[in-house]
PDB file of N, CA and C in Angstrom:
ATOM      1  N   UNK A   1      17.282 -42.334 -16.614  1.00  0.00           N
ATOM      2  CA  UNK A   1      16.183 -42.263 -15.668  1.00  0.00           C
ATOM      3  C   UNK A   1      15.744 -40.801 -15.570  1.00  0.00           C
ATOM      4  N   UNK A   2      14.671 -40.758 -15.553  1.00  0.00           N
ATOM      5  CA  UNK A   2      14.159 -38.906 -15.638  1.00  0.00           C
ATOM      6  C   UNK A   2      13.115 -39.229 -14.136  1.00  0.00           C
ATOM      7  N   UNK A   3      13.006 -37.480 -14.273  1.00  0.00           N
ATOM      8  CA  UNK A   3      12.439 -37.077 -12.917  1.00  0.00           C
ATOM      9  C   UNK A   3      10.939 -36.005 -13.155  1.00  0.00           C
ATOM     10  N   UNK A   4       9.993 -35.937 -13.291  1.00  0.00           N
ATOM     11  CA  UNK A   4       8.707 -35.271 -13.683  1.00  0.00           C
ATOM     12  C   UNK A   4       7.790 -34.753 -12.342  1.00  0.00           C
ATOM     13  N   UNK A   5       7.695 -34.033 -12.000  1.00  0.00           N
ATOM     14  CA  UNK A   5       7.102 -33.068 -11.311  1.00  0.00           C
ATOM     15  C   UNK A   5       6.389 -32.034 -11.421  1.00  0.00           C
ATOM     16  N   UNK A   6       5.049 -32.006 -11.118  1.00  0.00           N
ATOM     17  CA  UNK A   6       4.488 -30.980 -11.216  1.00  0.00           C
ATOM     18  C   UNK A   6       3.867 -30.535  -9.725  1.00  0.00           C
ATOM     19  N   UNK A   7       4.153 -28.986  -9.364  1.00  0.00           N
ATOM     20  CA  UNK A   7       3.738 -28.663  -8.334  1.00  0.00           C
ATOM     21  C   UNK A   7       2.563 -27.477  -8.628  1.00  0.00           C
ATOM     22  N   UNK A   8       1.603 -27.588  -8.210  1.00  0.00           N
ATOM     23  CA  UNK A   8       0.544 -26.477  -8.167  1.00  0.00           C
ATOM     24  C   UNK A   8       1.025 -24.904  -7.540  1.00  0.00           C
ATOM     25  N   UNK A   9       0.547 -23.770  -7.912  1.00  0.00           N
ATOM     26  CA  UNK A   9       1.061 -22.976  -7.256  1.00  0.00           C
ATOM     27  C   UNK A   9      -0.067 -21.430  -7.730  1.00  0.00           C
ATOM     28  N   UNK A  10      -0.324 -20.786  -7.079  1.00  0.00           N
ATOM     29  CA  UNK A  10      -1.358 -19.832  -7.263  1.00  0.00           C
ATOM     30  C   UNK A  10      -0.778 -18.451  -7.170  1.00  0.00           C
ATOM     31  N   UNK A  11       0.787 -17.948  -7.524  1.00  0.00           N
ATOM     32  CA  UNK A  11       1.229 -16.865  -7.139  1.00  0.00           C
ATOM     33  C   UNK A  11       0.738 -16.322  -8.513  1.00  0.00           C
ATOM     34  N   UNK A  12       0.532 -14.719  -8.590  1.00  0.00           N
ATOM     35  CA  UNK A  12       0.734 -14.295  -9.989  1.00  0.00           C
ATOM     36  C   UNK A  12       2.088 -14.365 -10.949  1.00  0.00           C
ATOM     37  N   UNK A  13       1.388 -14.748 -12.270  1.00  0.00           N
ATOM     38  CA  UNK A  13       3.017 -15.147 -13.224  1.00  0.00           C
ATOM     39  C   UNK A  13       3.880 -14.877 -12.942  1.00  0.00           C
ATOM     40  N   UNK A  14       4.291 -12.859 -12.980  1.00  0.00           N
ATOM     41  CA  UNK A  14       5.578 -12.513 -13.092  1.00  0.00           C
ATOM     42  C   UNK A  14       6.097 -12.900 -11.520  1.00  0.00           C
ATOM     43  N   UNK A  15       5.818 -13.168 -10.433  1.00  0.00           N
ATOM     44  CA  UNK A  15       6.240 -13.771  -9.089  1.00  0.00           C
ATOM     45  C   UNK A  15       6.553 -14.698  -9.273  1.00  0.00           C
ATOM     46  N   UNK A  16       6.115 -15.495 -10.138  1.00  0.00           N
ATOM     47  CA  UNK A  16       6.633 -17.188  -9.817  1.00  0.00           C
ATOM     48  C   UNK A  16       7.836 -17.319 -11.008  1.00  0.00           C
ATOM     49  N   UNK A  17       7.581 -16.664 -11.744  1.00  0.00           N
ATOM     50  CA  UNK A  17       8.856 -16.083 -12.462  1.00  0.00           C
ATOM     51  C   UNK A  17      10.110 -16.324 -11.915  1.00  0.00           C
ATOM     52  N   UNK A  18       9.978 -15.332 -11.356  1.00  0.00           N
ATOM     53  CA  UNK A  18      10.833 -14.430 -10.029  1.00  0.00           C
ATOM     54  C   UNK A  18      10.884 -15.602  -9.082  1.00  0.00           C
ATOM     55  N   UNK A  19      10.544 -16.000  -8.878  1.00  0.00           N
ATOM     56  CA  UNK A  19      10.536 -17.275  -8.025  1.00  0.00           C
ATOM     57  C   UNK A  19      11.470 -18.665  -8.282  1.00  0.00           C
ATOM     58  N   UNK A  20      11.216 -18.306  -9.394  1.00  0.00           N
ATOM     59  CA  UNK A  20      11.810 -20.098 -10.324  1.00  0.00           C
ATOM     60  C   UNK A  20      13.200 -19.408 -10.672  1.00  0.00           C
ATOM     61  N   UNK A  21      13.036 -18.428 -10.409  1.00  0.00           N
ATOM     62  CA  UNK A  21      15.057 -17.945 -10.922  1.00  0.00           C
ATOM     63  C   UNK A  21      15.234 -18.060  -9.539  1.00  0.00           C
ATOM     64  N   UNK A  22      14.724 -17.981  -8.342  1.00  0.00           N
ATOM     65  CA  UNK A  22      15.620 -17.404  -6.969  1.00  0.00           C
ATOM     66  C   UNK A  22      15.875 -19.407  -6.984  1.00  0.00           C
ATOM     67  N   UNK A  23      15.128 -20.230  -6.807  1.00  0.00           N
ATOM     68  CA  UNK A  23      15.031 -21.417  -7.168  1.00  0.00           C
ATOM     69  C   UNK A  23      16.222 -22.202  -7.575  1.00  0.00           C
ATOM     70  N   UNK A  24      16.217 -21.468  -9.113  1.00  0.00           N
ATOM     71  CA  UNK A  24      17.706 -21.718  -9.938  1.00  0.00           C
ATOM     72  C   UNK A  24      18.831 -21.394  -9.328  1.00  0.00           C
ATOM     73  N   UNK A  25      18.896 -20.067  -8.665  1.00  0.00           N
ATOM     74  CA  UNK A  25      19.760 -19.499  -7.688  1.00  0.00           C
ATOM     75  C   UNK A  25      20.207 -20.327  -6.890  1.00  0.00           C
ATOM     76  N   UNK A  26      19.500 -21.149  -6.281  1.00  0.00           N
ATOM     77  CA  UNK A  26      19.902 -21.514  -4.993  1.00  0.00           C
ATOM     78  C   UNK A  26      20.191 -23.379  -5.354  1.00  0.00           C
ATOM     79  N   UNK A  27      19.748 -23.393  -6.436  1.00  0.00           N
ATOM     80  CA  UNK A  27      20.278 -24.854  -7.199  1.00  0.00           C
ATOM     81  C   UNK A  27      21.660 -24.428  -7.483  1.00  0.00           C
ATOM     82  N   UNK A  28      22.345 -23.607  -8.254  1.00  0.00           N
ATOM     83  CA  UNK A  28      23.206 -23.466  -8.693  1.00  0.00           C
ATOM     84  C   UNK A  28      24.202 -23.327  -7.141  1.00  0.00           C
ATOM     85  N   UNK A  29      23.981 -22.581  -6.237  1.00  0.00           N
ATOM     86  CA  UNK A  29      24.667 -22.803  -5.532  1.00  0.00           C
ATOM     87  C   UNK A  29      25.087 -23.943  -4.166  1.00  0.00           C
ATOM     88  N   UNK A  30      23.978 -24.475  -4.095  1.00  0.00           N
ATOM     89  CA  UNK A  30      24.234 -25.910  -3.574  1.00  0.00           C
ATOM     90  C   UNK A  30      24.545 -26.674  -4.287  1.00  0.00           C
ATOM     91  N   UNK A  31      24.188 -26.833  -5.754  1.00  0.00           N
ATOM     92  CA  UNK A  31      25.147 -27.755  -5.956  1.00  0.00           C
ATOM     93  C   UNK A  31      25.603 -27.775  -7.319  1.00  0.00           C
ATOM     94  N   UNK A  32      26.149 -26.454  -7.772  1.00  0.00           N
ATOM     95  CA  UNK A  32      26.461 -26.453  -8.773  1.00  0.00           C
ATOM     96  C   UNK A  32      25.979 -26.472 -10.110  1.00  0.00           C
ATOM     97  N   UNK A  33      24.571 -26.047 -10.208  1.00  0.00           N
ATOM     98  CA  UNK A  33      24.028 -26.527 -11.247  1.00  0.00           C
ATOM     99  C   UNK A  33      24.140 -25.088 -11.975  1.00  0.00           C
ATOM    100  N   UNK A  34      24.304 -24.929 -14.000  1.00  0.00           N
ATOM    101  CA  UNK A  34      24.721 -24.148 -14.583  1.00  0.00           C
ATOM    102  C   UNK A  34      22.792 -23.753 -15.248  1.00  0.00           C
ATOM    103  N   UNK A  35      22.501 -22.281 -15.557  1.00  0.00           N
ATOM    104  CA  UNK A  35      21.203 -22.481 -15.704  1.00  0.00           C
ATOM    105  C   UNK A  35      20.936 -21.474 -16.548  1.00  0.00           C
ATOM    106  N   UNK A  36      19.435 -21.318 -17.776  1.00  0.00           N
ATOM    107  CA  UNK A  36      19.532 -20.297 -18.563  1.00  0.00           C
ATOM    108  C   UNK A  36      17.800 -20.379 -18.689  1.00  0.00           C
ATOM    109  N   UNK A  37      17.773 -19.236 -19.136  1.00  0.00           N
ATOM    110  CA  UNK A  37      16.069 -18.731 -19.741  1.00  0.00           C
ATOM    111  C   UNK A  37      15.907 -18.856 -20.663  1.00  0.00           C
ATOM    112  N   UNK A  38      15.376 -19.761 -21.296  1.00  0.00           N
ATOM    113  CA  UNK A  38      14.292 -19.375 -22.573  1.00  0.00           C
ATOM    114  C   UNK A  38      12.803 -19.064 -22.470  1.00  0.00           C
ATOM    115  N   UNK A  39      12.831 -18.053 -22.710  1.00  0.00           N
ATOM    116  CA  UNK A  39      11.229 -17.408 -22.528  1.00  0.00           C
ATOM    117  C   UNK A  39      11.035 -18.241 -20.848  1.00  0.00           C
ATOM    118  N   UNK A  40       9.952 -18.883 -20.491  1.00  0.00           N
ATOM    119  CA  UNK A  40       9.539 -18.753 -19.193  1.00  0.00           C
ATOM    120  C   UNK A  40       9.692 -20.335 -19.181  1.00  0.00           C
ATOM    121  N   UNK A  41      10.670 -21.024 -19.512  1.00  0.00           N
ATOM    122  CA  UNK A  41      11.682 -22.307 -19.765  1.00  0.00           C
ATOM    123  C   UNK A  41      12.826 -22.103 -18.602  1.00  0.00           C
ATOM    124  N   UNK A  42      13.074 -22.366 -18.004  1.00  0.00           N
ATOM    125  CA  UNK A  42      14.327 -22.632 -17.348  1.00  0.00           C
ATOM    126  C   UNK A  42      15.145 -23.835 -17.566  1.00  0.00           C
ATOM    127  N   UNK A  43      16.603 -23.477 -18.361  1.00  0.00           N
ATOM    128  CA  UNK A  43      17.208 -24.913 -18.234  1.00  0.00           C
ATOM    129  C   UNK A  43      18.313 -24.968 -17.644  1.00  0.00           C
ATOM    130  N   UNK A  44      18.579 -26.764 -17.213  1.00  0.00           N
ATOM    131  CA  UNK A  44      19.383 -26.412 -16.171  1.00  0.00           C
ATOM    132  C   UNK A  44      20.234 -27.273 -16.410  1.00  0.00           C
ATOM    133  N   UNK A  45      21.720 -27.872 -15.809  1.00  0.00           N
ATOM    134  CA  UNK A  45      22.301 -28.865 -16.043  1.00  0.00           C
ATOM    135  C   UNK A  45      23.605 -28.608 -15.240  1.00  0.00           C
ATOM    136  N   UNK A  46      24.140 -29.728 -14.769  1.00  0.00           N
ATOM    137  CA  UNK A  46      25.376 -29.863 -14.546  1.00  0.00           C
ATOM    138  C   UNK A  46      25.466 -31.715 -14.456  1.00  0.00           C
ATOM    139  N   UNK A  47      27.272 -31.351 -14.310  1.00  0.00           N
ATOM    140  CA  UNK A  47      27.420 -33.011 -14.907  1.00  0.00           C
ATOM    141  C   UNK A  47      26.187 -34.170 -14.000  1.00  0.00           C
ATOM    142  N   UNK A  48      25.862 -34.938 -15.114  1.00  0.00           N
ATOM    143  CA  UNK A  48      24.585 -35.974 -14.198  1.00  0.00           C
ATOM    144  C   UNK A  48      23.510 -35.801 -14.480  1.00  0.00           C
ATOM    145  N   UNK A  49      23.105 -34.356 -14.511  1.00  0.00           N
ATOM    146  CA  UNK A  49      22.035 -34.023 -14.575  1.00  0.00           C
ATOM    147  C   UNK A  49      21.617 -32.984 -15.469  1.00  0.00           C
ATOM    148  N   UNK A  50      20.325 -33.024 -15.951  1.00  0.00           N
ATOM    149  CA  UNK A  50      19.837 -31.565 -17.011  1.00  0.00           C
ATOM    150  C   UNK A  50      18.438 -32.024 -16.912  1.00  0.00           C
ATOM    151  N   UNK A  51      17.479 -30.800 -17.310  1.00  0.00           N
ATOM    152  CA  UNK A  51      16.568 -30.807 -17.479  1.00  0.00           C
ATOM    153  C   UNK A  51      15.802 -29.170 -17.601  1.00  0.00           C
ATOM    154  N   UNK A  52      14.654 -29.253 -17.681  1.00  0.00           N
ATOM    155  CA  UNK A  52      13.875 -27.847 -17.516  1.00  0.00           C
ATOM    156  C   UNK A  52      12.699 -27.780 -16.354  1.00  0.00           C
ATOM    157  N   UNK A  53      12.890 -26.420 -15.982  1.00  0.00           N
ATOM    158  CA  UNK A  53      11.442 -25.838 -15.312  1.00  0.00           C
ATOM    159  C   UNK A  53      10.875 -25.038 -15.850  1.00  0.00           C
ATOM    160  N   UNK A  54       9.514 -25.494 -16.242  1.00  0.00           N
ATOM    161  CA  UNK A  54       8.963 -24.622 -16.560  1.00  0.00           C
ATOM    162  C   UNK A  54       7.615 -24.073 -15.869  1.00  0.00           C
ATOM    163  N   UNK A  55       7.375 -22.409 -16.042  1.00  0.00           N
ATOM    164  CA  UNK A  55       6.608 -21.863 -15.532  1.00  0.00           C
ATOM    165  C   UNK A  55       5.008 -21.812 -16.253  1.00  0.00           C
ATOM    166  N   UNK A  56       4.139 -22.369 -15.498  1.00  0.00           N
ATOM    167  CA  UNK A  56       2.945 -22.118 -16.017  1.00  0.00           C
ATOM    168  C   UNK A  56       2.027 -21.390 -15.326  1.00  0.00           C
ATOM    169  N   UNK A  57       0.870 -21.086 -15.514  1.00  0.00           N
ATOM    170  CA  UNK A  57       0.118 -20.009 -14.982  1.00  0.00           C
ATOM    171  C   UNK A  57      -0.144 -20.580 -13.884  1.00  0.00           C
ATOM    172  N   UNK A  58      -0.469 -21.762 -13.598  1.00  0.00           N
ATOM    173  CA  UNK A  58      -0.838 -22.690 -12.065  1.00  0.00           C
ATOM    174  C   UNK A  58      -0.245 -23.352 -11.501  1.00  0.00           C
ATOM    175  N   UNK A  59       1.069 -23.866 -12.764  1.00  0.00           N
ATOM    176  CA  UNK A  59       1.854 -24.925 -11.674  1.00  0.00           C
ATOM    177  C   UNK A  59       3.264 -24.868 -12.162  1.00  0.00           C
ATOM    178  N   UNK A  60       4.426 -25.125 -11.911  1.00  0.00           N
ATOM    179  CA  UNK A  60       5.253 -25.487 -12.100  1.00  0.00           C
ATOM    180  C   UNK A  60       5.543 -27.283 -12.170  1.00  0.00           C
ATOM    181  N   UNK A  61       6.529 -26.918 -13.995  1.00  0.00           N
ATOM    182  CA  UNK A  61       6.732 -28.244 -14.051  1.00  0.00           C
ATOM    183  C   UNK A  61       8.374 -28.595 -13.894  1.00  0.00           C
ATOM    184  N   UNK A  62       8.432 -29.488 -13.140  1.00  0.00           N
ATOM    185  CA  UNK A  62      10.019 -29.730 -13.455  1.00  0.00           C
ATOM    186  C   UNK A  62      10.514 -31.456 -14.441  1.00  0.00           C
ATOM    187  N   UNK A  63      11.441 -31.203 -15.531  1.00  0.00           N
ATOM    188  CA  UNK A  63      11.213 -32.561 -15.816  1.00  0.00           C
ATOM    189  C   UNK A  63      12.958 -32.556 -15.964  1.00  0.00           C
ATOM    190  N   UNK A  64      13.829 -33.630 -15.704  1.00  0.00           N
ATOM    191  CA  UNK A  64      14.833 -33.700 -15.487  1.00  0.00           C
ATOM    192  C   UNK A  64      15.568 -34.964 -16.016  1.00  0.00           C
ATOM    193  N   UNK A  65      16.349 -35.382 -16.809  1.00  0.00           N
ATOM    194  CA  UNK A  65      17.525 -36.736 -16.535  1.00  0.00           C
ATOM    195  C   UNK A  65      18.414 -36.938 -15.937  1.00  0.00           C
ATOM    196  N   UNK A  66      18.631 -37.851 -15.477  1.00  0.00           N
ATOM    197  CA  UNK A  66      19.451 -38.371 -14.598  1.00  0.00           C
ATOM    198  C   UNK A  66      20.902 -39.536 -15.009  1.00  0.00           C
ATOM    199  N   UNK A  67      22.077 -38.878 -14.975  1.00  0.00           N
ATOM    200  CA  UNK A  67      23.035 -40.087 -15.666  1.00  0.00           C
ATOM    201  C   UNK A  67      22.831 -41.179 -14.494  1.00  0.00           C
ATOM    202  N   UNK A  68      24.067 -42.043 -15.176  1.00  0.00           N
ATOM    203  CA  UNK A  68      23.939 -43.325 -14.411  1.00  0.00           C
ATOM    204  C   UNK A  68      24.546 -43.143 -12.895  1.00  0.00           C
ATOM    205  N   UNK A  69      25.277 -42.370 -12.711  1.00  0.00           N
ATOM    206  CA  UNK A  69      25.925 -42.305 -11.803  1.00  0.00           C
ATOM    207  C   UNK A  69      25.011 -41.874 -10.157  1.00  0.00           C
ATOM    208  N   UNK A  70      24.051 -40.978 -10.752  1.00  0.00           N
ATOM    209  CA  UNK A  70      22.969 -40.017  -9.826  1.00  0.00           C
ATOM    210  C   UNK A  70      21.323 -41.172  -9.918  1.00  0.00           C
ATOM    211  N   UNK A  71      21.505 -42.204 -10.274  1.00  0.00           N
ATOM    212  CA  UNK A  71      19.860 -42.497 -10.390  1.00  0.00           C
ATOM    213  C   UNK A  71      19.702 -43.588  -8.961  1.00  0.00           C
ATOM    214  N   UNK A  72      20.989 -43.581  -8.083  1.00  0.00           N
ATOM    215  CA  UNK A  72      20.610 -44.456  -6.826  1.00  0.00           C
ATOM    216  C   UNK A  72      19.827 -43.319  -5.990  1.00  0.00           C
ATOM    217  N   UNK A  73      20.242 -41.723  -6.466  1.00  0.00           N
ATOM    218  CA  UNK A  73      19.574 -40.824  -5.416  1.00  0.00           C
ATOM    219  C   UNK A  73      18.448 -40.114  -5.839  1.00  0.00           C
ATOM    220  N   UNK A  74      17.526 -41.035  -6.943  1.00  0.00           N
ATOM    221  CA  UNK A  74      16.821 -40.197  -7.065  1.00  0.00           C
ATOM    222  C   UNK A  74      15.821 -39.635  -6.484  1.00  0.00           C
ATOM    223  N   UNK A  75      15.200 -40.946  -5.485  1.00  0.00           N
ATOM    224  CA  UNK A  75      14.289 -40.582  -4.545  1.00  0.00           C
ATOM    225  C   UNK A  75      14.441 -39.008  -3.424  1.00  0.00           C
ATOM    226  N   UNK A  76      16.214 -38.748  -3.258  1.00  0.00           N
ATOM    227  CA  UNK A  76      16.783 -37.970  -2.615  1.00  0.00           C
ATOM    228  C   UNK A  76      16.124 -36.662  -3.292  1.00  0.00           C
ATOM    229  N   UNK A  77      17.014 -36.550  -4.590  1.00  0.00           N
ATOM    230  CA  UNK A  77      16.590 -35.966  -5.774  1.00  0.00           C
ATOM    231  C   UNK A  77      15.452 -35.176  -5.520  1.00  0.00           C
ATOM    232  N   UNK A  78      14.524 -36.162  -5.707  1.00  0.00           N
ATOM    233  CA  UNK A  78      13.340 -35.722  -6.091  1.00  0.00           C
ATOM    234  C   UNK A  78      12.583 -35.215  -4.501  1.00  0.00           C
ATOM    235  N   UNK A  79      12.958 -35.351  -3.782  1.00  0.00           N
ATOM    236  CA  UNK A  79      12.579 -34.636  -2.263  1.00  0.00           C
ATOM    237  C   UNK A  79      13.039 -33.630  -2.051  1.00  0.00           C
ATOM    238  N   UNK A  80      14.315 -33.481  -2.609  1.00  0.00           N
ATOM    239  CA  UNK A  80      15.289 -32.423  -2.556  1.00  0.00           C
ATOM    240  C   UNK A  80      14.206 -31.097  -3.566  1.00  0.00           C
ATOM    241  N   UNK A  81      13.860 -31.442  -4.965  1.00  0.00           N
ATOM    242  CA  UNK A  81      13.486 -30.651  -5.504  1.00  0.00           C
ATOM    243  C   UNK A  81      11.758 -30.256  -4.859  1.00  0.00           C
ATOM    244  N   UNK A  82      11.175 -30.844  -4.768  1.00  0.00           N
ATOM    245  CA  UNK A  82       9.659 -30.747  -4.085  1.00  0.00           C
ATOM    246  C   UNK A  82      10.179 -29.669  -3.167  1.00  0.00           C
ATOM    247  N   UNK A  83      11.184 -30.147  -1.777  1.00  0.00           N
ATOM    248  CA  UNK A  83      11.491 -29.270  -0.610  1.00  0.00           C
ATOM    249  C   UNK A  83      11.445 -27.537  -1.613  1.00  0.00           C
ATOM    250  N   UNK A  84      12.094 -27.350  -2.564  1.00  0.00           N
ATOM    251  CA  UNK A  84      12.752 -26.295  -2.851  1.00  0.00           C
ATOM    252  C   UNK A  84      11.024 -25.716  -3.677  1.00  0.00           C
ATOM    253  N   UNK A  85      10.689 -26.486  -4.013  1.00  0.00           N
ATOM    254  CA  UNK A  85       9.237 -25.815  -5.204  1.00  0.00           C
ATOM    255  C   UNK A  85       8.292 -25.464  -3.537  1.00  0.00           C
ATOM    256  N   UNK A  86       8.382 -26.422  -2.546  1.00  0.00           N
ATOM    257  CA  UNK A  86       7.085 -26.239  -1.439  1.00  0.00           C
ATOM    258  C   UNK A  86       8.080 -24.805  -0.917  1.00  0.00           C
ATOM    259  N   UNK A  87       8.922 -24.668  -0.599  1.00  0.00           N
ATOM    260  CA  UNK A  87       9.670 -23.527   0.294  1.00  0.00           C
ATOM    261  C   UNK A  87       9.635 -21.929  -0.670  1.00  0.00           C
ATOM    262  N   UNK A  88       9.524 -22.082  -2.079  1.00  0.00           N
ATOM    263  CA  UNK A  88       9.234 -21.213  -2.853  1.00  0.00           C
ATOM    264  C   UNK A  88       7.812 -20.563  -3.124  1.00  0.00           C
ATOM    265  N   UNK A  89       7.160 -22.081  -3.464  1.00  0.00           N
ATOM    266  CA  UNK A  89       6.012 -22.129  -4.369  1.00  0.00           C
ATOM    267  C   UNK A  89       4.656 -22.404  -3.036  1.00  0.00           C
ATOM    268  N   UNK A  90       4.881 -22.912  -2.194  1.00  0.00           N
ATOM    269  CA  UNK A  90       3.877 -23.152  -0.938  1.00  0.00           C
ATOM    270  C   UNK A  90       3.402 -22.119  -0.972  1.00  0.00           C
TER     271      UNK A  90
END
C-alpha cells in the first residue's frame, strides 16, 4: 500500500531544502526513521516503511510504502505526515 502527497509550498528552494531535512529530523526522531540525500531526493525508511521526499520549486512531494503490518494506520500516517509538511511548509 503506498502513500502520495503533494503539498504546495512557496518558500525559496534552498529554505525548503532546509526545511525537508529539519522534517527528516524530526521523523527520524519520533519515530525512528533512517534518512539520506540524493541531490534534492530525500530517502527515508525504517522497518514498514520507505519512501522519498522530494523537493520541488512549488511543492513538495512525498511518496511512501507501506508493509503489511503499518497499512491499518495509514489514514494516521498520512495526517501525521500533512501535520509535519503544514507545520514546516504552511
Amino acid at each position: 500500500m503506498s502513500i502520495h502527497i503533494q503539498y504546495p509550498h512557496s518558500k525559496p528552494h534552498d529554505e525548503a531544502l532546509k526545511l525537508a531535512g529539519e522534517v527528516a529530523e524530526q521523523m527520524k526522531q519520533e519515530f525512528g526513521m533512517d534518512y539520506r540525500w540524493e541531490g534534492e531526493v530525500l530517502h527515508f525508511q525504517r522497518p514498514g516503511v520507505s519512501g522519498q521526499l522530494t523537493v520541488a520549486a512549488d511543492e513538495v512531494v512525498v511518496d511512501a510504502k507501506l508493509g503489511f503490518l503499518l497499512m491499518a494506520l495509514k489514514p494516521r500516517i498520512e495526517s501525521e505526515v500533512k501535520g509535519f509538511l503544514g507545520q514546516h511548509f504552511g
